[in-house]
N, C-alpha and C. Protein backbone atom coordinates (compact mmCIF):
# COMPACT_ATOMS: atom_id res chain seq x y z
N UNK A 1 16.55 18.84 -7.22
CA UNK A 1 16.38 17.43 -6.78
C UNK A 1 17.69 16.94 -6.18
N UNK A 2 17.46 16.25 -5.52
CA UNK A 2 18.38 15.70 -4.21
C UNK A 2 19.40 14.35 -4.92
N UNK A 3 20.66 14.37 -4.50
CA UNK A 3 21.22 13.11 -5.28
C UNK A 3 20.61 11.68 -4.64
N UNK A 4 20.03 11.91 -3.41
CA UNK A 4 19.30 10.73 -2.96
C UNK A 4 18.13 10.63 -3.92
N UNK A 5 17.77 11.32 -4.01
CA UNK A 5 16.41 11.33 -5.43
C UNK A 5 16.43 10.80 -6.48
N UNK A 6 17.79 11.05 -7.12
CA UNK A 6 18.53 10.71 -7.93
C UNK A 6 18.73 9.05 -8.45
N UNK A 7 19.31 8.59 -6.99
CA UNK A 7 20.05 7.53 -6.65
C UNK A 7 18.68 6.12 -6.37
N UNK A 8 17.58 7.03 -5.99
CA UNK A 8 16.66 6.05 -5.91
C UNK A 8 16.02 5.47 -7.54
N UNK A 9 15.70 7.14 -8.22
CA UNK A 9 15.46 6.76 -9.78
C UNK A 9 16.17 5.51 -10.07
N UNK A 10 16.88 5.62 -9.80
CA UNK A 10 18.25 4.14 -11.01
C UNK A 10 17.73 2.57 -10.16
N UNK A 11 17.33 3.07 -8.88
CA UNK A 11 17.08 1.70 -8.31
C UNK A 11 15.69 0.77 -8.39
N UNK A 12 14.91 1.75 -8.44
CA UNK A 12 13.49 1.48 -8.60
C UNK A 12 12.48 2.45 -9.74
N UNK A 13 11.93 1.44 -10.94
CA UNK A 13 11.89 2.30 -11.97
C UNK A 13 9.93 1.81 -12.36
N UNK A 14 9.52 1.60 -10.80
CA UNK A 14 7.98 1.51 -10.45
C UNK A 14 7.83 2.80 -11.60
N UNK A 15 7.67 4.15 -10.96
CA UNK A 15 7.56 5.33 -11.17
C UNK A 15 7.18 5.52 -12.75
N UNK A 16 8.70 4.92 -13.60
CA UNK A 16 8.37 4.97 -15.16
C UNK A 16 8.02 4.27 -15.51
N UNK A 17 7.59 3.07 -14.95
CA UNK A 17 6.70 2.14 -16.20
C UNK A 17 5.61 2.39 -15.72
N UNK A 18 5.10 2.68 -14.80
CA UNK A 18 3.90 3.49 -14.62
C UNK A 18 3.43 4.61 -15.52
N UNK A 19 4.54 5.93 -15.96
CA UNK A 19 4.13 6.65 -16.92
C UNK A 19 4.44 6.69 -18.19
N UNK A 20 4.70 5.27 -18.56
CA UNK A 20 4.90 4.95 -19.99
C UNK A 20 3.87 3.89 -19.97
N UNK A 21 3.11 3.00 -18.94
CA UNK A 21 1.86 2.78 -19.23
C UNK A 21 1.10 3.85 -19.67
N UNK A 22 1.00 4.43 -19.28
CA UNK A 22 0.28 5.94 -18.86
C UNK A 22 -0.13 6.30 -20.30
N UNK A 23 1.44 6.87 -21.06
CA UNK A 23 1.76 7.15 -22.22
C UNK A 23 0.95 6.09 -23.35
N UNK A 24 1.71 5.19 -23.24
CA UNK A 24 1.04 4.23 -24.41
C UNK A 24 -0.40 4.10 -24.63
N UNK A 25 -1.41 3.87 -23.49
CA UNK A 25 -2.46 4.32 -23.41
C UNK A 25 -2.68 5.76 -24.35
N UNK A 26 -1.99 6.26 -23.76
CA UNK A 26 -2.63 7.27 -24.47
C UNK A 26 -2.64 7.47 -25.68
N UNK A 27 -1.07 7.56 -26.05
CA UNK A 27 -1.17 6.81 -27.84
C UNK A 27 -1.60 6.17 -28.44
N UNK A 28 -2.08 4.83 -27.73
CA UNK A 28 -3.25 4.11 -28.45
C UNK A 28 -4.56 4.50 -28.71
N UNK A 29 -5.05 5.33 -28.06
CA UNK A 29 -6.18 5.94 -28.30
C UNK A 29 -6.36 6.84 -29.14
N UNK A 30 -4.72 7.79 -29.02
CA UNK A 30 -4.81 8.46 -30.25
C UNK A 30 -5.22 8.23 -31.71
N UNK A 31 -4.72 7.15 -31.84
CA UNK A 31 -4.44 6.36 -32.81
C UNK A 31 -6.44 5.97 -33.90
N UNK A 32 -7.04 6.32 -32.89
CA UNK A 32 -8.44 6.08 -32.92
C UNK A 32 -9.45 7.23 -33.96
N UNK A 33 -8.35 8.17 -34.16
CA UNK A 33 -9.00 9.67 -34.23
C UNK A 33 -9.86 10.45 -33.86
N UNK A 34 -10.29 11.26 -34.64
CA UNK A 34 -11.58 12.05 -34.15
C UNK A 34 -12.90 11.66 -33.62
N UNK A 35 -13.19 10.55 -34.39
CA UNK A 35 -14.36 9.44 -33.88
C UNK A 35 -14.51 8.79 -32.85
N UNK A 36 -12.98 8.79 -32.46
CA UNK A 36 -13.08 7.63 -30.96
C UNK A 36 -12.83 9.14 -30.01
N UNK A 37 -12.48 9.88 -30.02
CA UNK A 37 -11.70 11.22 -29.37
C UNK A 37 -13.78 11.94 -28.89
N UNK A 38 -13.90 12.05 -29.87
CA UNK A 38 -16.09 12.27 -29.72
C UNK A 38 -16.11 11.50 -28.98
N UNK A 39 -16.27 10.10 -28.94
CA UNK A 39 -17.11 9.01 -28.21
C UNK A 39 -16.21 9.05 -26.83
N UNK A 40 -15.40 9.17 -26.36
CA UNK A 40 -14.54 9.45 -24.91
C UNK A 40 -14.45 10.61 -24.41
N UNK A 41 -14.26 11.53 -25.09
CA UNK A 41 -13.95 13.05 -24.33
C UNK A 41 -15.26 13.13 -23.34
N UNK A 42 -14.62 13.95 -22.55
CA UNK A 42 -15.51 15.06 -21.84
C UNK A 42 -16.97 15.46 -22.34
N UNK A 43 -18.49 14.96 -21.68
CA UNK A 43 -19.31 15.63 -22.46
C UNK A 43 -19.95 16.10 -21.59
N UNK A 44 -20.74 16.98 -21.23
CA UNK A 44 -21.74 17.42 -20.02
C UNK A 44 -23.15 16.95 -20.69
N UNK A 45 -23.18 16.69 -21.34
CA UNK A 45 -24.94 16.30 -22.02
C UNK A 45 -24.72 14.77 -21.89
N UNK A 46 -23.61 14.81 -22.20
CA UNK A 46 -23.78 12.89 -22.63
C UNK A 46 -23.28 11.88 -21.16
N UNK A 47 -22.67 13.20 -20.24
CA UNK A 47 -22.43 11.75 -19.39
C UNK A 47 -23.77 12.47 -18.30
N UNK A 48 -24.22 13.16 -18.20
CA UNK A 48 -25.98 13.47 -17.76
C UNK A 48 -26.66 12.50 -18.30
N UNK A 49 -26.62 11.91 -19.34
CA UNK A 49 -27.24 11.29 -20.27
C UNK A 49 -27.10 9.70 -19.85
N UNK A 50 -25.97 9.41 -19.35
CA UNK A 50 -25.56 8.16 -18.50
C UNK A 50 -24.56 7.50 -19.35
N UNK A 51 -24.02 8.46 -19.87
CA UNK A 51 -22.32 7.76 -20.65
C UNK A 51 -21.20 8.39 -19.76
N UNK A 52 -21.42 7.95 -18.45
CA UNK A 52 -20.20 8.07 -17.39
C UNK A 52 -18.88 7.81 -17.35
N UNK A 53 -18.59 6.85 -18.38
CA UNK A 53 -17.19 6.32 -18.56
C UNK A 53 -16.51 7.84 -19.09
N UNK A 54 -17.21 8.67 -19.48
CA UNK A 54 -16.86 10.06 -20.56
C UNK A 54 -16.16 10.42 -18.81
N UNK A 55 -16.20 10.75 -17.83
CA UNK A 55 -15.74 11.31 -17.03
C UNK A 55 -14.53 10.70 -16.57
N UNK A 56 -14.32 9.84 -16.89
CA UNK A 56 -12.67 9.43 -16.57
C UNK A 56 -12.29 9.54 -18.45
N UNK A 57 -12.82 9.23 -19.13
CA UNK A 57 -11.95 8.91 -20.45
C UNK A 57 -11.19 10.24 -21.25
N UNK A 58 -12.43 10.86 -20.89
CA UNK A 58 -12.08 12.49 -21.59
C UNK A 58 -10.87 13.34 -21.05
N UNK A 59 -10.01 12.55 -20.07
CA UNK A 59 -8.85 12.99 -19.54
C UNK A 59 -7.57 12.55 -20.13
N UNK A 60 -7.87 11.09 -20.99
CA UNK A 60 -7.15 10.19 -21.65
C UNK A 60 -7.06 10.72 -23.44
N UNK A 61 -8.02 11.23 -23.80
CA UNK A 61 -7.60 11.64 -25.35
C UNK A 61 -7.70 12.73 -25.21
N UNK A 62 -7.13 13.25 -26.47
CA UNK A 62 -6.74 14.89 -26.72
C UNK A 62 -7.19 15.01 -28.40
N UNK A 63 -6.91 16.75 -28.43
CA UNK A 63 -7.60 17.34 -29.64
C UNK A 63 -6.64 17.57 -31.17
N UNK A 64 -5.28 17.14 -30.55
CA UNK A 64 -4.34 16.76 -31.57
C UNK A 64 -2.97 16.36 -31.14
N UNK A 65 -2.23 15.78 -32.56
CA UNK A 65 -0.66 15.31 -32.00
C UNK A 65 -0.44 16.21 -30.98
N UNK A 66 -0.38 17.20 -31.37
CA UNK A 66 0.50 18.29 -30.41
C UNK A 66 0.07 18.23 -28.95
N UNK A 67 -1.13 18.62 -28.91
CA UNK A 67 -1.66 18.38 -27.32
C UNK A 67 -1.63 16.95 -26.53
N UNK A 68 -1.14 15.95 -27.68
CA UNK A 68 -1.08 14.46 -26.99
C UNK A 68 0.24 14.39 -26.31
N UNK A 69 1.00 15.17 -27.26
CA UNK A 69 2.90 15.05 -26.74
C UNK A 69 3.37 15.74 -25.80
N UNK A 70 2.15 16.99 -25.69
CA UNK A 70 2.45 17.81 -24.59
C UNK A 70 2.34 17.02 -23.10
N UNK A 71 1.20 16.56 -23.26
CA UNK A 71 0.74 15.75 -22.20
C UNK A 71 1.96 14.51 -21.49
N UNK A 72 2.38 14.05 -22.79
CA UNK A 72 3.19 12.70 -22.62
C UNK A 72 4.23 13.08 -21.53
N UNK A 73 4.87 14.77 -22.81
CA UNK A 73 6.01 15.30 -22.17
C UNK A 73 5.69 15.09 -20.63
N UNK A 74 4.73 15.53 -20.46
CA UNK A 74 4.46 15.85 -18.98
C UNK A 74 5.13 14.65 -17.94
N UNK A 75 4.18 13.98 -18.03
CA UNK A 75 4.20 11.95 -17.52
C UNK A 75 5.71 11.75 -17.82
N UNK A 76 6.80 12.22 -18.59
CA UNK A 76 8.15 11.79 -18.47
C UNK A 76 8.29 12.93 -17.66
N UNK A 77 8.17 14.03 -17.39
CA UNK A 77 9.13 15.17 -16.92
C UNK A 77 8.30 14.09 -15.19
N UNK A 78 6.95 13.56 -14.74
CA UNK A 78 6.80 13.32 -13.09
C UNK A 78 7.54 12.01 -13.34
N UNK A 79 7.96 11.15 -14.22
CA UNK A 79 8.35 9.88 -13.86
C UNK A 79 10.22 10.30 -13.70
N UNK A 80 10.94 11.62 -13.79
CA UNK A 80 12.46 11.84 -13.76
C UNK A 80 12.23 12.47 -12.12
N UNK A 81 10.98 13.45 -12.29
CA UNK A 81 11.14 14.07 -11.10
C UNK A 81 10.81 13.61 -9.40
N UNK A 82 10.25 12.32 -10.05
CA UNK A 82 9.30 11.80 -8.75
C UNK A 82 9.40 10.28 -8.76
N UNK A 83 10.47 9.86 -8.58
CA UNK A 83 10.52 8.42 -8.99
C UNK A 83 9.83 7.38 -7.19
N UNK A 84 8.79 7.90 -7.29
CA UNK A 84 7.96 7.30 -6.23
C UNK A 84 7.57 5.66 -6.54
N UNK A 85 7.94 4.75 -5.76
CA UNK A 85 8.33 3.19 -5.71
C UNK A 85 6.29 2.55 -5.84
N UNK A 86 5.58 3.53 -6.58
CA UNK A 86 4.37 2.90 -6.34
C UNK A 86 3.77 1.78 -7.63
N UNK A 87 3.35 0.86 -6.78
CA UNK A 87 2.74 -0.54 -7.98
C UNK A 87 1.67 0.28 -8.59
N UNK A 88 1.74 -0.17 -10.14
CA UNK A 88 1.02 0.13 -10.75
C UNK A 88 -0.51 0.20 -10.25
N UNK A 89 -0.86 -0.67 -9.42
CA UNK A 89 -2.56 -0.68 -8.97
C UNK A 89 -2.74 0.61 -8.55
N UNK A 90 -1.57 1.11 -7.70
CA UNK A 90 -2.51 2.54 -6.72
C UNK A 90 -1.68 4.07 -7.83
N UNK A 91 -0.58 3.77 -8.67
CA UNK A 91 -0.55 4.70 -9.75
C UNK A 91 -1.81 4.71 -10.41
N UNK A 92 -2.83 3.71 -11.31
CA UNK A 92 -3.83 3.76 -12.03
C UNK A 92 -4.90 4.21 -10.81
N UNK A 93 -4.86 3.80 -9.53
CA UNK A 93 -5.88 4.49 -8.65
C UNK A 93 -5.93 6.34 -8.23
N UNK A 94 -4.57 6.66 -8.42
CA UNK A 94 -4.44 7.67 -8.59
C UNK A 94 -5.08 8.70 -9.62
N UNK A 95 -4.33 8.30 -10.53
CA UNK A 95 -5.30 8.47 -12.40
C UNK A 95 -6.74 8.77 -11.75
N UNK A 96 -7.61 7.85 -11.35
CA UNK A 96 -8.93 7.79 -11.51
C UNK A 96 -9.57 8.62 -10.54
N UNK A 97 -9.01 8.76 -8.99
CA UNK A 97 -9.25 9.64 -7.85
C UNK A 97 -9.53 11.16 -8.69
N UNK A 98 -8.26 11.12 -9.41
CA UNK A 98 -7.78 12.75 -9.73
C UNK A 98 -8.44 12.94 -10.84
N UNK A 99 -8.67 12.33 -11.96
CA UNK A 99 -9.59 12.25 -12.85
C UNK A 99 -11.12 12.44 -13.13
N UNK A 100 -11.65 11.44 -12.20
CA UNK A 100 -13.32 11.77 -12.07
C UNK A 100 -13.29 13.20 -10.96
N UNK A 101 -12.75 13.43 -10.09
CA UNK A 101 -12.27 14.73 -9.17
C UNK A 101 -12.58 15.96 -10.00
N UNK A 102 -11.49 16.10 -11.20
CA UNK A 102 -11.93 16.94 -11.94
C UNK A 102 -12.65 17.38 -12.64
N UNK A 103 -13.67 16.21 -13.11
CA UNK A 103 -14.84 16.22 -13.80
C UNK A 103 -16.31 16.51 -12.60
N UNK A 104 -15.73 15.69 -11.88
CA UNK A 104 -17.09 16.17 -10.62
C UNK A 104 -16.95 17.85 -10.34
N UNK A 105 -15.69 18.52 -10.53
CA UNK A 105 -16.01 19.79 -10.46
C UNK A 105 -16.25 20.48 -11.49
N UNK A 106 -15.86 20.01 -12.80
CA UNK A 106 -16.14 20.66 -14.02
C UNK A 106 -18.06 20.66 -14.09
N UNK A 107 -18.92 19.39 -13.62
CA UNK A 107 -19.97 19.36 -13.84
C UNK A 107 -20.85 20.26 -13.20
N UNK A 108 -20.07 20.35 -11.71
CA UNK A 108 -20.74 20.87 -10.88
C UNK A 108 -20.51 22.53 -11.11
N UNK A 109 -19.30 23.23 -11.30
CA UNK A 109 -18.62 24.48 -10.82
C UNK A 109 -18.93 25.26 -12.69
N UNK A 110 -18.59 24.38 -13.94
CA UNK A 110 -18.77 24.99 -15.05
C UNK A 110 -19.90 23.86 -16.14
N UNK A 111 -20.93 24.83 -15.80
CA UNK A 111 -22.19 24.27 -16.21
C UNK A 111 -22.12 24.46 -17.69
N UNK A 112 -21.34 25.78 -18.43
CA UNK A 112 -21.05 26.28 -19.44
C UNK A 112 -20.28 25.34 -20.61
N UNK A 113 -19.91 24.85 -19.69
CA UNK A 113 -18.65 23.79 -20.56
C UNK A 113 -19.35 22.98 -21.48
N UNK A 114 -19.05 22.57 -22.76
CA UNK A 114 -19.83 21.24 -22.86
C UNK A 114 -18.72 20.77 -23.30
N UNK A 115 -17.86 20.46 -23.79
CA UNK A 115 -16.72 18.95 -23.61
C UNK A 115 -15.42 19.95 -23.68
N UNK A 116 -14.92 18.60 -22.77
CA UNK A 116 -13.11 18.53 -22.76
C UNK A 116 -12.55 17.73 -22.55
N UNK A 117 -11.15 17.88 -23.17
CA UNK A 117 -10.45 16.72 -23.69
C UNK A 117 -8.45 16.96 -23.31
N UNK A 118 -7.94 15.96 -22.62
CA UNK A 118 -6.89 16.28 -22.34
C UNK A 118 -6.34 15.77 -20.69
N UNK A 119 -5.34 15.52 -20.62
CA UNK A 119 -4.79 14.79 -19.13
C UNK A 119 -3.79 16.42 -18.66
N UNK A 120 -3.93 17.18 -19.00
CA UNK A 120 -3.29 18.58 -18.08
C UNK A 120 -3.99 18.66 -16.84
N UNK A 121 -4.65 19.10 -16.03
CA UNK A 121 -5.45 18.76 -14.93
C UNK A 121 -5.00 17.57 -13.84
N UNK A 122 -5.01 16.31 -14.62
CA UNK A 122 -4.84 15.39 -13.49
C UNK A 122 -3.25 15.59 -13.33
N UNK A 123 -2.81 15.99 -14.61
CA UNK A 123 -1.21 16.26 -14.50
C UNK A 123 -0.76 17.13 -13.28
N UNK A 124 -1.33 18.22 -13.12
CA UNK A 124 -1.20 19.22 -11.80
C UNK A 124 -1.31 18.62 -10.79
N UNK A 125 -2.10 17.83 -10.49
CA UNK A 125 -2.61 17.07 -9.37
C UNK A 125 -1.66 16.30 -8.99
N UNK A 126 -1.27 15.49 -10.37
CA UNK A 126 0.32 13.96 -10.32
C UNK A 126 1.34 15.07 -9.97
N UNK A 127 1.62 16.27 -10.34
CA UNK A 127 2.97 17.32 -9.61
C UNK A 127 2.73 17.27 -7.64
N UNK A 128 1.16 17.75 -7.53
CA UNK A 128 0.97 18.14 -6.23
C UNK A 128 1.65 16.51 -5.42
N UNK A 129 1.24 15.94 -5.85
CA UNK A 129 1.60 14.28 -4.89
C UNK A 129 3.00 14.11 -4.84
N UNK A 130 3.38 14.26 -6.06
CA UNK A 130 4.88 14.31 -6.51
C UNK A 130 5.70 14.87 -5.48
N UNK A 131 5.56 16.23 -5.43
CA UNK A 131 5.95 17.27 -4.65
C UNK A 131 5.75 17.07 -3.31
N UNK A 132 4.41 16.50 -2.46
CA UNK A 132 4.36 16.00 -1.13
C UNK A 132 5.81 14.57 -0.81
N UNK A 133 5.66 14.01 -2.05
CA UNK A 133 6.63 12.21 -1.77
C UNK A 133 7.94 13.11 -1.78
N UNK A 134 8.62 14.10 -2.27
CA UNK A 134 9.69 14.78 -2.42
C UNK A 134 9.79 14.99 -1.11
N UNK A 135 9.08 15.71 -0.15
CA UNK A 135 8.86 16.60 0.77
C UNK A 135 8.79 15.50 2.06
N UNK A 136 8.33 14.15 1.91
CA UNK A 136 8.66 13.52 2.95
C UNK A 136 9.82 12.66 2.64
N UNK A 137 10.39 12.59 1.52
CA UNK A 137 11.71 11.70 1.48
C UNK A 137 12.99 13.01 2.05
N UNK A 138 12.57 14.29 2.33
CA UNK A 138 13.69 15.07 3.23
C UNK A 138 14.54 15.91 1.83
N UNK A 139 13.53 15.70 0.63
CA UNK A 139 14.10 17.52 -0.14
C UNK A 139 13.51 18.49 -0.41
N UNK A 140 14.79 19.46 0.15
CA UNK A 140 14.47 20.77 0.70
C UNK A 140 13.60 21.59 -0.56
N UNK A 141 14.44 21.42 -2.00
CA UNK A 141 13.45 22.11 -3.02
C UNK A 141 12.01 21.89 -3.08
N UNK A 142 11.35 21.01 -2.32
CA UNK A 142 10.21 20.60 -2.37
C UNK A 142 9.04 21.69 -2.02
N UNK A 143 9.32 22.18 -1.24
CA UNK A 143 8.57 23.38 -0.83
C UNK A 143 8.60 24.41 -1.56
N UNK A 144 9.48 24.68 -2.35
CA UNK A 144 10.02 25.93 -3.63
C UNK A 144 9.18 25.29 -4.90
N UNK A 145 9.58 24.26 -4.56
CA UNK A 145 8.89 23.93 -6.03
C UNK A 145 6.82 23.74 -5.88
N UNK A 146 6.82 23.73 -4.88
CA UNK A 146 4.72 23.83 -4.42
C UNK A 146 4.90 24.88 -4.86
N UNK A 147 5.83 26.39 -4.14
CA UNK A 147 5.34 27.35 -4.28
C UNK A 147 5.18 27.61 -5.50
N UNK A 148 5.89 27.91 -6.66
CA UNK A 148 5.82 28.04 -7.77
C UNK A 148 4.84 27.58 -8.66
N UNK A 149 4.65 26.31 -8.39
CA UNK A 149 2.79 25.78 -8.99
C UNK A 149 2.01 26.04 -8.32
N UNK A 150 1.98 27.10 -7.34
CA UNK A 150 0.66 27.62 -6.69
C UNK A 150 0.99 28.75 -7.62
N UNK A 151 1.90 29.14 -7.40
CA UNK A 151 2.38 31.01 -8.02
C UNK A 151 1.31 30.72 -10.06
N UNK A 152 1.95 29.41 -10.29
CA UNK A 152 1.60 29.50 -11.77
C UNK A 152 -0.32 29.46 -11.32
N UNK A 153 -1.12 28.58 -10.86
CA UNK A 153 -2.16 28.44 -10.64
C UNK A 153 -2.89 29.84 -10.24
N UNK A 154 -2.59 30.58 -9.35
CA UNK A 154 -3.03 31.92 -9.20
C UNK A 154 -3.19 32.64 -10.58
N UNK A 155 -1.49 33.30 -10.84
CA UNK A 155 -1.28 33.67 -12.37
C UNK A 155 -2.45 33.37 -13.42
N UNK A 156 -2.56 31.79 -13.65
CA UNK A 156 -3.51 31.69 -14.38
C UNK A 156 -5.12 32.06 -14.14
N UNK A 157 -5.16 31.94 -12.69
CA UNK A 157 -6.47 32.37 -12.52
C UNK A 157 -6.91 33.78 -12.88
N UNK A 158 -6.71 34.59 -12.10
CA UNK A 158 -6.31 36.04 -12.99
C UNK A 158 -5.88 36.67 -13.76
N UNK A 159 -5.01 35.46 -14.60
CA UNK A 159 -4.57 36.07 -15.74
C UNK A 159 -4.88 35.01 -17.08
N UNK A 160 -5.39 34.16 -17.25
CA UNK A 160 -5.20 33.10 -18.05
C UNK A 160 -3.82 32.38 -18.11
N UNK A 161 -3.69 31.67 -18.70
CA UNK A 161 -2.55 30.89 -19.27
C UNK A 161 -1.45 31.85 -19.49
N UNK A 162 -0.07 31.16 -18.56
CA UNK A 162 1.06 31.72 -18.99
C UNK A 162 1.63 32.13 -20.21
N UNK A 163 1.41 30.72 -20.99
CA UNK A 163 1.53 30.62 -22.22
C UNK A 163 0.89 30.07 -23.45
N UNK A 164 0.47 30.81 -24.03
CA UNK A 164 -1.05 30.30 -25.04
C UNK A 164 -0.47 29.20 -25.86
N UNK A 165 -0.46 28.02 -25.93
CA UNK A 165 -0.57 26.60 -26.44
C UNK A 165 -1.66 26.53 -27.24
N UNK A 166 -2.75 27.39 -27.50
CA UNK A 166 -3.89 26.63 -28.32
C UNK A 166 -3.04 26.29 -29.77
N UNK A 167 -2.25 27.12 -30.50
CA UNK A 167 -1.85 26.70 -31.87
C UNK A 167 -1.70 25.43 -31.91
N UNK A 168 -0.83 25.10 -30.76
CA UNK A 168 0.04 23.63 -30.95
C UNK A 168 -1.18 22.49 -30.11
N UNK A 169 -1.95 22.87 -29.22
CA UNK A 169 -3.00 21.80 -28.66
C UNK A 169 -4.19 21.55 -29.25
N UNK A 170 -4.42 22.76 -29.87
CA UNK A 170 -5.97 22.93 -31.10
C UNK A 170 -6.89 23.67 -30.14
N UNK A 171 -7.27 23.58 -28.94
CA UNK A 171 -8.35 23.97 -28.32
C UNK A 171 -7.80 24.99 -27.46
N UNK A 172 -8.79 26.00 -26.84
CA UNK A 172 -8.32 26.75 -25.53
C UNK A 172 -8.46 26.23 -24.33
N UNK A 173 -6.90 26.42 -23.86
CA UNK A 173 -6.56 25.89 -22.43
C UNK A 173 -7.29 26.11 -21.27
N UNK A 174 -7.85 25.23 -20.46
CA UNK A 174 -8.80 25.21 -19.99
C UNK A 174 -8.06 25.12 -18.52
N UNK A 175 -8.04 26.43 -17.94
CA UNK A 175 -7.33 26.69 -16.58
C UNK A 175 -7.66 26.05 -14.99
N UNK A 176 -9.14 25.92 -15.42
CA UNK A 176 -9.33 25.83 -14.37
C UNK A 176 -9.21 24.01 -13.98
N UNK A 177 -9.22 23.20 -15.14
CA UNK A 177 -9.01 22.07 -14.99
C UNK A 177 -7.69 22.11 -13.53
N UNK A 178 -6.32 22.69 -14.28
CA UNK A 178 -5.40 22.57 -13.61
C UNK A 178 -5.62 23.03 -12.31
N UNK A 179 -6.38 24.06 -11.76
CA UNK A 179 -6.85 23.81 -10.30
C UNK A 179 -7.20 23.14 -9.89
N UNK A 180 -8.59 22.95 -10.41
CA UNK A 180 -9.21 21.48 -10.14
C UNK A 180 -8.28 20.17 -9.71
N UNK A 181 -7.53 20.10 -10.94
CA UNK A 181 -6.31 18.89 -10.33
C UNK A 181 -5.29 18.26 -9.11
N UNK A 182 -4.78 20.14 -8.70
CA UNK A 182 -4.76 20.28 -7.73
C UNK A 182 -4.94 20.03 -6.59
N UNK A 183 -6.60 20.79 -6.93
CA UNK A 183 -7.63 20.60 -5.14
C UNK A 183 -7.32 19.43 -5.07
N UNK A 184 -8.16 18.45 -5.80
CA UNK A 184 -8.11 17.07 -5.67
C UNK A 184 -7.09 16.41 -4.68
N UNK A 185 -5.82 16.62 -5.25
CA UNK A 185 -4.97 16.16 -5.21
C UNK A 185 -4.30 16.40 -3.31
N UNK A 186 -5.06 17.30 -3.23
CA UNK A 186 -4.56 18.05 -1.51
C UNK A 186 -5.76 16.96 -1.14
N UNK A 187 -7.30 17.27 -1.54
CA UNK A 187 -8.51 16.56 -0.97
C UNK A 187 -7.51 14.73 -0.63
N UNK A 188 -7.19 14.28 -1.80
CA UNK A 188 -6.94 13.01 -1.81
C UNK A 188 -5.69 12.87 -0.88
N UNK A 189 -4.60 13.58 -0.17
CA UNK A 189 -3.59 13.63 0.69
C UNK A 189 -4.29 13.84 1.88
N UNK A 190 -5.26 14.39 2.08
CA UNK A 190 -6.03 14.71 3.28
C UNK A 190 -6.55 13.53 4.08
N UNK A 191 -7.78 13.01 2.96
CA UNK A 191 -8.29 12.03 3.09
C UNK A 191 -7.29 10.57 3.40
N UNK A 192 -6.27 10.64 2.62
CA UNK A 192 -5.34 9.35 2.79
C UNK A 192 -4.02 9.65 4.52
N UNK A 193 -4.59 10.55 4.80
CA UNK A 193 -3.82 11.22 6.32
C UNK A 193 -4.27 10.56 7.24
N UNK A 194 -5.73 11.23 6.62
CA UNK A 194 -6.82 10.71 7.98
C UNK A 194 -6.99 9.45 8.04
N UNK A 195 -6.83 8.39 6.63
CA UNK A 195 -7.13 7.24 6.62
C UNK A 195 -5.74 6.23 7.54
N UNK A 196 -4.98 6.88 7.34
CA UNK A 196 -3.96 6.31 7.78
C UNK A 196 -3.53 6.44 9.71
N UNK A 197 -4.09 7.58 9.95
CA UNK A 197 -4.28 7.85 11.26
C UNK A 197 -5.00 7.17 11.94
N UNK A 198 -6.10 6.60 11.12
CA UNK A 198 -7.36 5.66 11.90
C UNK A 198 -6.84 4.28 11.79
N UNK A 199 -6.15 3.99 10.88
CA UNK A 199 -5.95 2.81 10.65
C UNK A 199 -4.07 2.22 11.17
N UNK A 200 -3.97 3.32 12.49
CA UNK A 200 -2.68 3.17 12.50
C UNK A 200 -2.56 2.42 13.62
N UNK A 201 -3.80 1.79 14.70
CA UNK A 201 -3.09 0.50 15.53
C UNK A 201 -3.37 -0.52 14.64
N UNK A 202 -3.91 -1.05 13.42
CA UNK A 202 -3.63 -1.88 13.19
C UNK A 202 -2.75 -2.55 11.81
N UNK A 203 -2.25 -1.19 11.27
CA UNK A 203 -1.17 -1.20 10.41
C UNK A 203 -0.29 -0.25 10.66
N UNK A 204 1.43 0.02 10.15
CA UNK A 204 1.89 0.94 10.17
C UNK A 204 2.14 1.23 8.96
N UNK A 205 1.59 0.84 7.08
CA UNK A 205 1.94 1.39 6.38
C UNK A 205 2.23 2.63 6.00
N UNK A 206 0.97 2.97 6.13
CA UNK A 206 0.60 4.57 5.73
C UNK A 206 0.69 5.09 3.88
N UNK A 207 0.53 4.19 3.72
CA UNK A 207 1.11 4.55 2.20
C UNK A 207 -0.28 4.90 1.65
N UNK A 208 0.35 5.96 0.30
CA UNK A 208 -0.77 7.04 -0.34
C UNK A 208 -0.71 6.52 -1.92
């Protein structure tokens, strides 16, 4: 990371109270246990069933402490690495793009599944964006660092998980989420390209 990268973190701290909203949310829910963790997660019967909110929520709780902190960890390691100046409205719009994204492919692509629980997935996705805002603010690691979360995403595809976390998360890591997160995440840069291209005689924002 770039000392301009750096230098912006200290100035504008959009980025982390965005993922300490993020966080707290999520801890609060924790806080709910196993009962509220059932009624939100991931279900393939139940949001067929027309409990749809399960497709964004089941990204928000997890299957224990451990897998909650992992997650958190995460949301601090994009709010040091990516201190992107965005208002909370289009951070939480983000969340939800990349969120139901992954579930529209979990429903569609793994019919097998019946619930999951956990924000790893949209997390891949919050790196991929991350890594594009790096890449147009003019640092060079930016491109080293895609490659390497493509390199891990492959890896896992053919190989499973780098590193087996079920002890410490409770459940088995569910790989393909983190693709999923991904795609999305290119789909949603695509789409916000094109949107911005069409909409460029009569704004010059462009913002994603």
């Amino acid at each position: 990371m770039s000392l301009m990268i750096i230098d912006r973190w200290f100035e504008d701290r959009r980025a982390a109270l965005a993922c300490m909203t993020t966080a707290l949310l999520i801890g609060a829910l924790s806080l709910g246990g196993e009962s509220l963790t059932e009624l939100l997660r991931y279900d393939r019967s139940a949001i067929f069933a027309g409990q749809w909110w399960r497709a964004l929520s089941g990204h928000l709780v997890h299957a224990s402490v451990g897998h909650t902190l992992l997650n958190v960890a995460g949301l601090v390691l994009i709010a040091l690495l990516f201190p992107e100046p965005l208002p909370l409205w289009r951070w939480a719009w983000r969340l939800l793009i990349l969120s139901l994204g992954i579930s529209a492919l979990m429903l569609w692509r793994l019919p097998e599944l019946g619930w999951y629980v956990g924000l790893s997935g949209t997390l891949h996705g919050l790196f991929v964006l991350g890594f594009w805002w790096l890449f147009r603010q003019g640092d060079k690691l930016a491109p080293l660092l895609l490659i390497v979360l493509i390199g891990k995403l492959v890896w896992e595809h053919f190989n499973g998980p780098i590193t087996s976390n079920e002890a410490l998360v409770g459940v088995p890591v569910l790989v393909e989420a983190h693709s999923y997160g991904a795609l999305c995440a290119v789909i949603y840069l695509a789409l916000a390209r094109l949107g911005a291209r069409l909409s460029a005689p009569r704004t010059n924002t462009g913002d994603i």
